[in-house]
Protein backbone atom coordinates (compact mmCIF):
# COMPACT_ATOMS: atom_id res chain seq x y z
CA UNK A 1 -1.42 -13.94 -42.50
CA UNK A 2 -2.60 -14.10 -46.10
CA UNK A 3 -0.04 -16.26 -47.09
CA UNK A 4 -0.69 -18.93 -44.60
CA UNK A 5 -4.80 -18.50 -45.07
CA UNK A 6 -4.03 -18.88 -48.96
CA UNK A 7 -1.91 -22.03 -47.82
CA UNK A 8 -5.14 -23.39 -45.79
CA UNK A 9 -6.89 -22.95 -48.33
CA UNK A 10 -4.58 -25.08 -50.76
CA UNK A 11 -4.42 -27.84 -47.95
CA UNK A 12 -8.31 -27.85 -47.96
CA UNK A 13 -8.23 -28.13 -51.84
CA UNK A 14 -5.99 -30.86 -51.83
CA UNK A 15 -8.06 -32.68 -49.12
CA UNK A 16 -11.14 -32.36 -51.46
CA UNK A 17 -9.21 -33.12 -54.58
CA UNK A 18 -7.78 -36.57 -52.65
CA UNK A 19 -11.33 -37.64 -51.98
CA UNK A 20 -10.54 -37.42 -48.01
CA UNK A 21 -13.32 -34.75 -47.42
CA UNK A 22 -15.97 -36.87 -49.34
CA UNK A 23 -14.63 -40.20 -47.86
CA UNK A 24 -15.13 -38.68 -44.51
CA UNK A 25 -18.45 -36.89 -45.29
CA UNK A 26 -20.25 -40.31 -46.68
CA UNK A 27 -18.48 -41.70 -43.39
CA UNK A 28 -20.56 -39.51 -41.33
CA UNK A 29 -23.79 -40.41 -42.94
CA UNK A 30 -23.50 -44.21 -42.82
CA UNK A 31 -22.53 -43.19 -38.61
CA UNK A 32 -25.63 -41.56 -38.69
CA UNK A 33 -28.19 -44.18 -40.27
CA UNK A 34 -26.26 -47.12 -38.38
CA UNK A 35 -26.63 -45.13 -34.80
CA UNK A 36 -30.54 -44.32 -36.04
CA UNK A 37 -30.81 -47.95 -36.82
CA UNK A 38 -29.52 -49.31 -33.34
CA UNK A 39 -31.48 -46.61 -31.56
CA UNK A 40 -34.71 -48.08 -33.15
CA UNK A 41 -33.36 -51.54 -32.35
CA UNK A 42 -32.76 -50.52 -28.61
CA UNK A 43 -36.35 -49.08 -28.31
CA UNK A 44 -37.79 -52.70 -29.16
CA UNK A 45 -35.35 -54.06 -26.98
CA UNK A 46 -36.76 -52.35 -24.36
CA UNK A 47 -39.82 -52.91 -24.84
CA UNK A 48 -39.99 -56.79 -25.09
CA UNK A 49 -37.87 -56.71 -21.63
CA UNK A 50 -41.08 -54.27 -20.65
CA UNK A 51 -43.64 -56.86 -21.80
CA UNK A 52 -41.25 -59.92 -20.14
CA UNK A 53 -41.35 -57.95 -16.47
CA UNK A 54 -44.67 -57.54 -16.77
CA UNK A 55 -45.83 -60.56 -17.30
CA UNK A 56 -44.29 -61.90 -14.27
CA UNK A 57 -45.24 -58.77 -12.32
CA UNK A 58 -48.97 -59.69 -13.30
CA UNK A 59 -48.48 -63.15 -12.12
CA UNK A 60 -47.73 -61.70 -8.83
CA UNK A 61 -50.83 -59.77 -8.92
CA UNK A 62 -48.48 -56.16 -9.30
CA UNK A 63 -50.20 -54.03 -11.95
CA UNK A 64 -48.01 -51.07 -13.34
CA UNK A 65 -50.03 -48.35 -11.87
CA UNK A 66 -49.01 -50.06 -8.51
CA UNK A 67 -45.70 -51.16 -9.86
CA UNK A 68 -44.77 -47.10 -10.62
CA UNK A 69 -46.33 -45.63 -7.05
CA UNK A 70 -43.65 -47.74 -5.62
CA UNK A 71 -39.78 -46.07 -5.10
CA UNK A 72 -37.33 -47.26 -7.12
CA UNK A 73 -34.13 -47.64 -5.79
CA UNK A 74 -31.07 -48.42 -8.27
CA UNK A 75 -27.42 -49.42 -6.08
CA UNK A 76 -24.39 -49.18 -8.23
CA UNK A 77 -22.16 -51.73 -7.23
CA UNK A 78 -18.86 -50.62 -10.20
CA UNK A 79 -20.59 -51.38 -13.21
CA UNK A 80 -23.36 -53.69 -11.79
CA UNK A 81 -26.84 -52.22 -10.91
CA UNK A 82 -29.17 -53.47 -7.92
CA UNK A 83 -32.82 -52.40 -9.00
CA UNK A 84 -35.39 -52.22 -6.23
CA UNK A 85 -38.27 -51.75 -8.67
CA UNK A 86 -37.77 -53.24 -12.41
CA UNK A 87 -40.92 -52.96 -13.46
CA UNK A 88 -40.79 -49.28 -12.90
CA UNK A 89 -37.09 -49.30 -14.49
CA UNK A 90 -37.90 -50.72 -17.84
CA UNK A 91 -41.57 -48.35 -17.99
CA UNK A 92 -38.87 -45.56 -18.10
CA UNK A 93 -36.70 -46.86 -20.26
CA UNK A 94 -38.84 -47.79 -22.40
CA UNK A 95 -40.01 -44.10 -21.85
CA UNK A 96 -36.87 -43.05 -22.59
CA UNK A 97 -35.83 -44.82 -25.43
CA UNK A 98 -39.39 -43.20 -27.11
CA UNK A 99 -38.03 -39.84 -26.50
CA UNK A 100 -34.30 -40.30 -27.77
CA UNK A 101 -36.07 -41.44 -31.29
CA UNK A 102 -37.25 -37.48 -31.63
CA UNK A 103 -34.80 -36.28 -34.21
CA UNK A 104 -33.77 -33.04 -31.88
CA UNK A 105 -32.21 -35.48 -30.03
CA UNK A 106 -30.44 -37.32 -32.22
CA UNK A 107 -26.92 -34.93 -32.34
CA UNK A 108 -27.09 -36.10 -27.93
CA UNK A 109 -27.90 -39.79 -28.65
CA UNK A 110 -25.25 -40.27 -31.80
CA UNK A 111 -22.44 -38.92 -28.96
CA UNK A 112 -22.93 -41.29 -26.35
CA UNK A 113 -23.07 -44.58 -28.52
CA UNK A 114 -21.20 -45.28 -31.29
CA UNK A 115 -19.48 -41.50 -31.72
CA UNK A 116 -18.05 -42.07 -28.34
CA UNK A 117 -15.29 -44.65 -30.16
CA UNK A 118 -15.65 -44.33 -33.65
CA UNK A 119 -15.72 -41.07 -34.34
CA UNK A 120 -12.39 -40.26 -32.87
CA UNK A 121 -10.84 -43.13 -34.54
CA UNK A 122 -12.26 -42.01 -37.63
CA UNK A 123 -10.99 -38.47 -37.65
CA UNK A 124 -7.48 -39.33 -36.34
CA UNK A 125 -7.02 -41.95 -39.49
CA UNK A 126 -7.92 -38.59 -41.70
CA UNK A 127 -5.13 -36.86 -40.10
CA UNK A 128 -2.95 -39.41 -40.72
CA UNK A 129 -3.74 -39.48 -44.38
CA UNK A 130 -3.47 -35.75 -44.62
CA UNK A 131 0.08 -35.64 -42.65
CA UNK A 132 1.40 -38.68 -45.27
CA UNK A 133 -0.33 -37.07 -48.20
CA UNK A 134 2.71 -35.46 -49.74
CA UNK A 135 4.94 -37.74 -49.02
CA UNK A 136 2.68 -40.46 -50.78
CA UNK A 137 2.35 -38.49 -53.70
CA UNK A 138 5.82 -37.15 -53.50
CA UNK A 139 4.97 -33.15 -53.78
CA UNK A 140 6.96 -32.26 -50.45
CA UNK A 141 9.46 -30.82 -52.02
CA UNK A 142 7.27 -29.14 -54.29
CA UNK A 143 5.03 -27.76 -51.47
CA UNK A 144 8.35 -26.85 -49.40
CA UNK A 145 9.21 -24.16 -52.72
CA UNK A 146 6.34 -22.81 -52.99
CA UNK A 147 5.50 -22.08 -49.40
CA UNK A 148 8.58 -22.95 -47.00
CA UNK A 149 8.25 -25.59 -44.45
CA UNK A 150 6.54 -23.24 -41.34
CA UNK A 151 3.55 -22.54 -44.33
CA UNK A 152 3.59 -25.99 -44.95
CA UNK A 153 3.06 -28.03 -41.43
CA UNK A 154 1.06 -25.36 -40.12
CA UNK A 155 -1.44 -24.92 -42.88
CA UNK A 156 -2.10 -28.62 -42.70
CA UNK A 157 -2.41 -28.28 -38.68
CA UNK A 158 -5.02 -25.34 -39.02
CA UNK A 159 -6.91 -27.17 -41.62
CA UNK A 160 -6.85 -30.06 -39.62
CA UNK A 161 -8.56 -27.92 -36.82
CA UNK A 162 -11.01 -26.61 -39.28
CA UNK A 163 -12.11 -29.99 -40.73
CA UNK A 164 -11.97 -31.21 -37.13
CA UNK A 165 -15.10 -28.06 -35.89
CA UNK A 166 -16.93 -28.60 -39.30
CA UNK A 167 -17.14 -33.04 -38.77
CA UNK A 168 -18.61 -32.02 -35.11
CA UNK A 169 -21.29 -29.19 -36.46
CA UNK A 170 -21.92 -31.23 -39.67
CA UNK A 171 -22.46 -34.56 -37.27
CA UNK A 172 -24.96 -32.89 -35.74
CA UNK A 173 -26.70 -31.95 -38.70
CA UNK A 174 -26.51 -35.04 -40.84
CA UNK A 175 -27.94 -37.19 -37.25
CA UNK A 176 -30.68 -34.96 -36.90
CA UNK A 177 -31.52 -35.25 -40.58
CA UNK A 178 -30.93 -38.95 -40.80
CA UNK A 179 -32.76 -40.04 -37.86
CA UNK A 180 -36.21 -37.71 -39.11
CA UNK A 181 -35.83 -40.05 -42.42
CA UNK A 182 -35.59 -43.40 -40.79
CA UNK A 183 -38.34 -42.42 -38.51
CA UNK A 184 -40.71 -41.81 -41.60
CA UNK A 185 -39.20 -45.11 -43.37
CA UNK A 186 -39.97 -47.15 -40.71
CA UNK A 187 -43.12 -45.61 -39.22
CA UNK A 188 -41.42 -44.35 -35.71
CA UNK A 189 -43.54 -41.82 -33.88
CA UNK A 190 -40.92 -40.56 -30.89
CA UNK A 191 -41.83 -38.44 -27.93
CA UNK A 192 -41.30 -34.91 -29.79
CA UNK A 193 -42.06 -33.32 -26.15
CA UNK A 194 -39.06 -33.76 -24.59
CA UNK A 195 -35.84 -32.42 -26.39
CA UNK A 196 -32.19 -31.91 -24.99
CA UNK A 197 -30.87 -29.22 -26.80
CA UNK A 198 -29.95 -26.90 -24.07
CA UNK A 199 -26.52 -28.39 -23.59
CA UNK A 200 -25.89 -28.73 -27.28
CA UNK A 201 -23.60 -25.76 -27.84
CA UNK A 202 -21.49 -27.17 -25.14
CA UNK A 203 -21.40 -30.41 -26.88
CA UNK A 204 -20.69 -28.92 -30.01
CA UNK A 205 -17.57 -27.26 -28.71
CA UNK A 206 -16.52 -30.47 -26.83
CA UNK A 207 -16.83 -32.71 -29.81
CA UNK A 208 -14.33 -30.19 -31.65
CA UNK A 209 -11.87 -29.80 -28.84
CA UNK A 210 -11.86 -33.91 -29.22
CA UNK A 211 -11.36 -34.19 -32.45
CA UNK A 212 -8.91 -31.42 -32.72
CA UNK A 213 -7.10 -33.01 -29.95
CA UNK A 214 -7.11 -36.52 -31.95
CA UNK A 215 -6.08 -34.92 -35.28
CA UNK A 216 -3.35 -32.86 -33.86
CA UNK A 217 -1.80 -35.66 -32.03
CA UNK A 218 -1.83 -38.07 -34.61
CA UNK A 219 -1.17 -35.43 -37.70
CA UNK A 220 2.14 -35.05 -35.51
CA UNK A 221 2.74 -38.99 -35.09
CA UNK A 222 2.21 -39.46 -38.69
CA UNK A 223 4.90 -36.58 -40.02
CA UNK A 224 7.88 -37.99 -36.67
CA UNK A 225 7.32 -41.67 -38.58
CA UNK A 226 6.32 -41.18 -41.36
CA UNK A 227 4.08 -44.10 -41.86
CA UNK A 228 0.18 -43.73 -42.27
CA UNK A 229 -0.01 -47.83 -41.50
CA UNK A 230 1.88 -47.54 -37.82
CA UNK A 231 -0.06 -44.62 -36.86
CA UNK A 232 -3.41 -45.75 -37.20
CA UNK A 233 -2.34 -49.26 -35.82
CA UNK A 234 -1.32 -47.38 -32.88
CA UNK A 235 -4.52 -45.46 -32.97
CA UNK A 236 -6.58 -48.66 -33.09
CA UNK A 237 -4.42 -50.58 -30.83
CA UNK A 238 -4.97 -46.65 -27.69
CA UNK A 239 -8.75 -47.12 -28.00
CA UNK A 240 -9.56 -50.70 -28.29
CA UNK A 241 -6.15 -52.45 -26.64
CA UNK A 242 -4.23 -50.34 -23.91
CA UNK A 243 -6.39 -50.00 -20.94
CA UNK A 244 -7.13 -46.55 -18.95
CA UNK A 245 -4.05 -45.34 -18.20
CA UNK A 246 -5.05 -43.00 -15.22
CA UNK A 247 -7.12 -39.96 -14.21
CA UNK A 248 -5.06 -37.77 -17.02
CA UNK A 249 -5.40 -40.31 -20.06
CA UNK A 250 -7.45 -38.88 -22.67
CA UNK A 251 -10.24 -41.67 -22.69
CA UNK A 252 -10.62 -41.29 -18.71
CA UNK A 253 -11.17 -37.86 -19.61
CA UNK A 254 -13.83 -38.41 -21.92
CA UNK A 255 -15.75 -40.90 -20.26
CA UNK A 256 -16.00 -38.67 -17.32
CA UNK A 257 -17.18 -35.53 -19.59
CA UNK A 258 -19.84 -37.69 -21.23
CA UNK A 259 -22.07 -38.23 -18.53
CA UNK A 260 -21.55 -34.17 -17.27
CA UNK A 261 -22.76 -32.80 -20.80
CA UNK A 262 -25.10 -35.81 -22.23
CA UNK A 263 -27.96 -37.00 -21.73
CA UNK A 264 -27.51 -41.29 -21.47
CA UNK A 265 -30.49 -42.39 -20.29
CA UNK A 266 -31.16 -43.90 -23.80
CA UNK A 267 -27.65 -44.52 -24.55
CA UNK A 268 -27.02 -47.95 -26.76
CA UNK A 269 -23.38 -48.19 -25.53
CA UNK A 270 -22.72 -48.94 -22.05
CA UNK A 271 -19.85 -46.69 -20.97
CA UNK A 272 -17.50 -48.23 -17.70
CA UNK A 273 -17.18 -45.52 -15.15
CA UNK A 274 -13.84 -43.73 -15.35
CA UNK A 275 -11.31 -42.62 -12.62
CA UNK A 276 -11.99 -39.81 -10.64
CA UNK A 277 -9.76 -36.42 -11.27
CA UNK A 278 -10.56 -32.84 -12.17
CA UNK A 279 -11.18 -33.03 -15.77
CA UNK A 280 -10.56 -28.93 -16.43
CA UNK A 281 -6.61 -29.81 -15.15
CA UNK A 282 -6.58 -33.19 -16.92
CA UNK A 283 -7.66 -31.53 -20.25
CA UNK A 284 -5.18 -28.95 -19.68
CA UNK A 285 -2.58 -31.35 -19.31
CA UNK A 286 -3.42 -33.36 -22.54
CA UNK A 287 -3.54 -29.94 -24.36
CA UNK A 288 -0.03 -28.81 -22.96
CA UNK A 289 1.53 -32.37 -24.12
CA UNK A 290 -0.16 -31.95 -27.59
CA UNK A 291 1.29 -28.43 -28.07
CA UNK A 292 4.80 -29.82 -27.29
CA UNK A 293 4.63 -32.89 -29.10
CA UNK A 294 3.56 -30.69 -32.12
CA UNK A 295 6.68 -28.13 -31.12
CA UNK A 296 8.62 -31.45 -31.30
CA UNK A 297 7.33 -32.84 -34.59
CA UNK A 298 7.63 -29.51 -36.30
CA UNK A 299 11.22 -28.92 -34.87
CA UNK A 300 12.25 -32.70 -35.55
CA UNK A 301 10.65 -32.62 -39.27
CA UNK A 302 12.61 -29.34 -39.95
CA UNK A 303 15.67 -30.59 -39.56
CA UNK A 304 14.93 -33.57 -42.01
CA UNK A 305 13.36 -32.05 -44.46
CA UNK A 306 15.25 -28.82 -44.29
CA UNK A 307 19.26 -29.43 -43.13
CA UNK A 308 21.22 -26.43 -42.89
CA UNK A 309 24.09 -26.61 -45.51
């Protein structure tokens, strides 16, 4: 055990000494500002379409006190919305755009825009850089010496896991931090009354689970091919090309889970509706095929990398 923690921490090392952590640390940040930036540019969105509907409500001789005693009915029709009431709608958007600005709620609001694609994509080219790393700089067969292959792939896997938990805690920290300095740049005063960190711990944990799931899978990809180009092609090519493959496909699975755990009322990313399934057996699936695919890699890479004479 304190040979393959010493090994972790050598992986981790290496990873800093490369320049991937810092890479993927000033990464986070310009995330951060851009997803403060476009939450301050939905708020005024919002509110000119506010100032547009009321106008013509006014013309009709509606005021807004009227306008919001009225029910407001919204019909989903796939991803089309019949609204009974927009007048009422866009008051509460406008509403809730206001209260997504508070920096509490920044960690809820960075999640369900631009986190939702980028952020896996970004982790899962890291793991492809750290699964190619040795062979790039041509230490395997140093690294295979000193620790033996088993030390070797699974160090890299656990550190993986543990960069993978630290991006989602330290995401949540940078967004709250970044979005409390852009309000004071540009003069925002947000709805500090309403906050949603009650679900936050269980966000927390499902951002890591994500990204572990991402880094595993495509840590794995990287070492059966053993080309850092192809993998994150195919990466890019799963979560911008290939639609939804089903009610088990990892994207299904998290655009179901977003709108369980989230709060996207004030979301700038419209999300299509996924297919139904039970998303406990789905992620248990994708977790079984990741833990043989890895069984696979390491088996396949063995043989490779060490032939018996």
């Amino acid at each position: 055990m304190n040979s393959m923690w010493a090994s972790v921490k050598m992986q981790l090392f290496y990873q800093w000494r490369a320049k991937y952590l810092i890479s993927l640390f000033i990464s986070l940040i310009v995330m951060c500002a851009f997803s403060s930036y476009t939450q301050y540019s939905s708020l005024h969105q919002k509110e000119n379409r506010f100032d547009i509907t009321m106008e013509t409500y006014e013309q009709d001789g509606i005021t807004l006190k009227q306008a919001l005693s009225e029910e407001l009915k919204i019909k989903k029709d796939g991803n089309s919305e019949e609204i009974s009431n927009s007048l009422k709608y866009d008051y509460y958007r406008v509403i809730a755009a206001k209260v997504a600005l508070n920096p509490l709620n920044a960690p809820n609001q960075i999640f369900t825009s631009i986190a939702i694609i980028i952020l896996p994509i970004l982790f899962g080219v890291y793991s492809c850089h750290v699964a190619f790393f040795d062979f790039k700089y041509r230490t395997i067969k140093n690294q295979l010496l000193l620790r033996g292959y088993k030390s070797f792939y699974f160090s890299k896997l656990i550190s993986i896991a543990i960069v993978a938990v630290a991006t989602a805690l330290i995401t949540i920290l940078l967004s709250i931090g970044v979005q409390y300095l852009f309000n004071l740049l540009v003069g925002v005063q947000p709805n500090t009354s309403v906050n949603y960190l009650s679900k936050l711990p269980l966000q927390f944990l499902y951002q890591s689970l994500v990204f572990v799931l991402f880094g595993i899978f495509f840590f794995t990809l990287t070492i059966l091919i053993r080309s850092t180009l192809v993998s994150i092609i195919m990466l890019f090519l799963y979560m911008f090309i290939v639609p939804n493959l089903g009610g088990y496909d990892l994207k299904n699975l998290m655009l179901l889970t977003i709108s369980k755990i989230y709060n996207t009322s004030a979301s700038t990313m419209d999300v299509v509706s996924g297919v139904n399934t039970n998303i406990i057996v789905g992620y248990l699936i994708v977790i079984t095929v990741c833990i043989v695919f890895t069984i696979i890699s390491y088996k396949w890479n063995e043989k490779r990398l060490c032939p018996k004479l």
